[in-house]
Protein backbone atom coordinates (compact mmCIF):
# COMPACT_ATOMS: atom_id res chain seq x y z
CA UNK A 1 -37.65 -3.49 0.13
CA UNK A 2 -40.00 -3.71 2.69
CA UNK A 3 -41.02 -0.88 5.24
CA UNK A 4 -39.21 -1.63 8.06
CA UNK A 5 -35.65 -3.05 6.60
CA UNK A 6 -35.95 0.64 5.35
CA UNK A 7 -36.63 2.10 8.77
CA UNK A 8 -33.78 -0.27 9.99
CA UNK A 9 -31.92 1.34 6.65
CA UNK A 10 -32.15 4.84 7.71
CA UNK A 11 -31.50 4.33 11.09
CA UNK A 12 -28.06 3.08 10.36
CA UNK A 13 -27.23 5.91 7.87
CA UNK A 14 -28.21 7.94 10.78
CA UNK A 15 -26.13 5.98 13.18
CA UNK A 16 -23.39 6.25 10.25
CA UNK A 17 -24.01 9.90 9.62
CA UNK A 18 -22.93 10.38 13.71
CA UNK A 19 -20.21 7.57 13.62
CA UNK A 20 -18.65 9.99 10.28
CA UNK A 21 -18.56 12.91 12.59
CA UNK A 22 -16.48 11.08 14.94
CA UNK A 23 -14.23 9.67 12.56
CA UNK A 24 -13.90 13.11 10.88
CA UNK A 25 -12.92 14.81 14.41
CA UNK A 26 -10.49 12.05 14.84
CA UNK A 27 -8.81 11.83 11.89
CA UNK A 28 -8.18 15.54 11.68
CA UNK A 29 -7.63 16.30 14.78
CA UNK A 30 -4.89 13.91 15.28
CA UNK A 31 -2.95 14.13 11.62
CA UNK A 32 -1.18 17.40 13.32
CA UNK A 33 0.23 14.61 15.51
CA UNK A 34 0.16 11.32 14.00
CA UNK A 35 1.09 10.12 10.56
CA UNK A 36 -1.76 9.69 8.23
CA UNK A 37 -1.95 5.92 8.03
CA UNK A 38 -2.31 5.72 12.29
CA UNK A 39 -4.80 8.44 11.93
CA UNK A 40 -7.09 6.73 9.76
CA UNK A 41 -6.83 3.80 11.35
CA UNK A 42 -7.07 5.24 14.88
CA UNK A 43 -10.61 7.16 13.25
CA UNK A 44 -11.42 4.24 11.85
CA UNK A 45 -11.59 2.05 14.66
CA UNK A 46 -13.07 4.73 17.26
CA UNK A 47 -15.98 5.57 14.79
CA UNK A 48 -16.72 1.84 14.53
CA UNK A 49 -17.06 1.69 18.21
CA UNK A 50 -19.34 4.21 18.60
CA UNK A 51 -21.61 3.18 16.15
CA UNK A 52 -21.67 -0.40 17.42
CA UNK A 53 -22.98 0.89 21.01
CA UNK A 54 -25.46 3.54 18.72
CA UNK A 55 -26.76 0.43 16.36
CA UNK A 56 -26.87 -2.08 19.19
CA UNK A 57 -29.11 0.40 21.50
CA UNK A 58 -31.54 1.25 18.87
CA UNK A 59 -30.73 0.59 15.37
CA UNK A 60 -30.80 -3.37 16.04
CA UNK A 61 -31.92 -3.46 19.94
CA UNK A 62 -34.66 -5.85 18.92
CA UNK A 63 -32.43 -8.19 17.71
CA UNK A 64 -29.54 -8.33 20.24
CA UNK A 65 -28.89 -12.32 20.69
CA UNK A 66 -25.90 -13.17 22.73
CA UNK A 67 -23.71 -11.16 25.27
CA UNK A 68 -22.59 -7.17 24.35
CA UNK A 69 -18.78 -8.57 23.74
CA UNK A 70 -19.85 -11.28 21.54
CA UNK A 71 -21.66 -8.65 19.53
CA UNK A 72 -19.37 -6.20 19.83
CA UNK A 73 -16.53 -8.49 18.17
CA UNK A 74 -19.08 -9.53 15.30
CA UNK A 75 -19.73 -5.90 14.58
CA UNK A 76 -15.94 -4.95 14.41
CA UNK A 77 -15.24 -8.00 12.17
CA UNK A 78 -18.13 -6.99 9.68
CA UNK A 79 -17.40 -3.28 9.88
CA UNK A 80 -13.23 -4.26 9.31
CA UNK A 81 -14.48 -4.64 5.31
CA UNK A 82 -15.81 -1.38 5.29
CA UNK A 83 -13.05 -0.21 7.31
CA UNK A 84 -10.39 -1.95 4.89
CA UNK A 85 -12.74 -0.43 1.92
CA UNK A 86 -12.56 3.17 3.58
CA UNK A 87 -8.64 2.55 4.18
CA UNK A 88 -7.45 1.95 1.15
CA UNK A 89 -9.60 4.80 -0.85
CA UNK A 90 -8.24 7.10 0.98
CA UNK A 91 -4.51 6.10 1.01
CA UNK A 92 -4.94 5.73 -2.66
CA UNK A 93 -6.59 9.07 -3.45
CA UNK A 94 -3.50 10.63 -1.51
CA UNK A 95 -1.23 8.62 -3.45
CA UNK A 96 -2.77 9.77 -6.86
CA UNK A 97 -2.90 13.17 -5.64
CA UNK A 98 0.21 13.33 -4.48
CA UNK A 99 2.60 11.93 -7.50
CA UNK A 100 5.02 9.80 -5.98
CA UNK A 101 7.75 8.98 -8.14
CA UNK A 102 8.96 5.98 -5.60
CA UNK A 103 7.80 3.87 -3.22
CA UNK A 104 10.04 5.21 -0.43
CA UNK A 105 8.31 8.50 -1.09
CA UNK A 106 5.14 7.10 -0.94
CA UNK A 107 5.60 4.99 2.56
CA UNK A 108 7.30 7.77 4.32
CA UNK A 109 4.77 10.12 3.40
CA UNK A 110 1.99 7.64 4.71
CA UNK A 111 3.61 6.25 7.51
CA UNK A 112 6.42 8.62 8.93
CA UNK A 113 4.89 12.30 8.38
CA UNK A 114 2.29 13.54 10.65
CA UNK A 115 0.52 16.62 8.78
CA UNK A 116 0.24 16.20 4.70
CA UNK A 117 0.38 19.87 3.26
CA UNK A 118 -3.02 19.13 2.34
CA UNK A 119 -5.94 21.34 3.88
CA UNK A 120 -7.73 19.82 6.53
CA UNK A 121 -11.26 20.59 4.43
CA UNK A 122 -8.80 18.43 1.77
CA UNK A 123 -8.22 15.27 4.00
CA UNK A 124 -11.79 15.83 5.16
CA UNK A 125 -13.35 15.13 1.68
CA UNK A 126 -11.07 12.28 0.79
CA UNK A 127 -11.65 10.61 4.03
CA UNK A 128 -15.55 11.14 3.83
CA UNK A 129 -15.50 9.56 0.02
CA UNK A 130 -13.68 6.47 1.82
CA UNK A 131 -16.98 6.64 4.58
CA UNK A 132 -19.19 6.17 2.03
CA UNK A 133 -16.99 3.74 0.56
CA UNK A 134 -17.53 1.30 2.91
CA UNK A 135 -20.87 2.08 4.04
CA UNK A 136 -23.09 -0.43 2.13
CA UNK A 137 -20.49 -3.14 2.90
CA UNK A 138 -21.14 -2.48 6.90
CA UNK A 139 -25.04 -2.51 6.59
CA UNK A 140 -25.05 -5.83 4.39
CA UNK A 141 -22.85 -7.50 7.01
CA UNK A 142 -25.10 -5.96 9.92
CA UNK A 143 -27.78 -7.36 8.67
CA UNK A 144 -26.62 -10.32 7.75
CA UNK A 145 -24.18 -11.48 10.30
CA UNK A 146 -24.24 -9.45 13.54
CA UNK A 147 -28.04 -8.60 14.30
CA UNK A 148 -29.98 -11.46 11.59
């Protein structure tokens, strides 16, 4: 791997390392309100967001090639996989945790209930394990796709 996809590397995992705080803050603070399925996906979406405008102003600013919106919708199409990949670990870890015995159990849970009786240090950890999840998928597509 040469020296500076590394630097490039590490930049994004810093970028990453911010974007996780903000999907952390959002997807606690809101799961007191929300169900847990709009939360995530209201983190999810935010966090990607915020690291596009981080990773487009210095992460990748030598390699911005068309306008910010055309960017902007490459990045949230290539981060969607990670998102998808972050979504669906942590759904499923609360599902295993959780032993539904039905289905209905399982969506209302999920879609109708705004605060699990799970600790927020709880959801926290899950969540985060879905982050990193999806991280490599996000950088590969970066590189590949939105700033090449």
């Amino acid at each position: 791997m040469s020296r500076f996809l590394v630097s490039r590397l590490l930049k994004f995992a810093v970028v990453g390392g911010l974007g996780t705080f903000v999907n952390e803050l959002v997807f606690l603070s809101t799961t007191k309100l929300l169900s847990i399925s709009i939360s995530l996906a209201l983190a999810i979406e935010l966090s990607i967001i915020f690291n596009f405008i981080l990773n487009d102003i210095w992460t990748f600013k030598d390699k911005r090639v068309g306008s910010f919106i055309k960017r902007l919708l490459k990045f949230h199409m290539s981060s969607a996989s990670g998102g998808i990949i972050q979504y669906i670990v942590v759904i499923s870890i609360i599902v295993i945790m959780f032993h539904f015995s039905n289905a209905s159990e399982i969506l209302a849970i999920l879609f109708f209930t705004s605060y699990l009786k799970l600790q927020s240090l709880v959801l926290g950890i899950i969540n985060f394990i879905g982050i990193i999840s999806g991280f490599i998928v996000r950088f590969i597509t970066s590189i590949k796709w939105v700033w090449p």
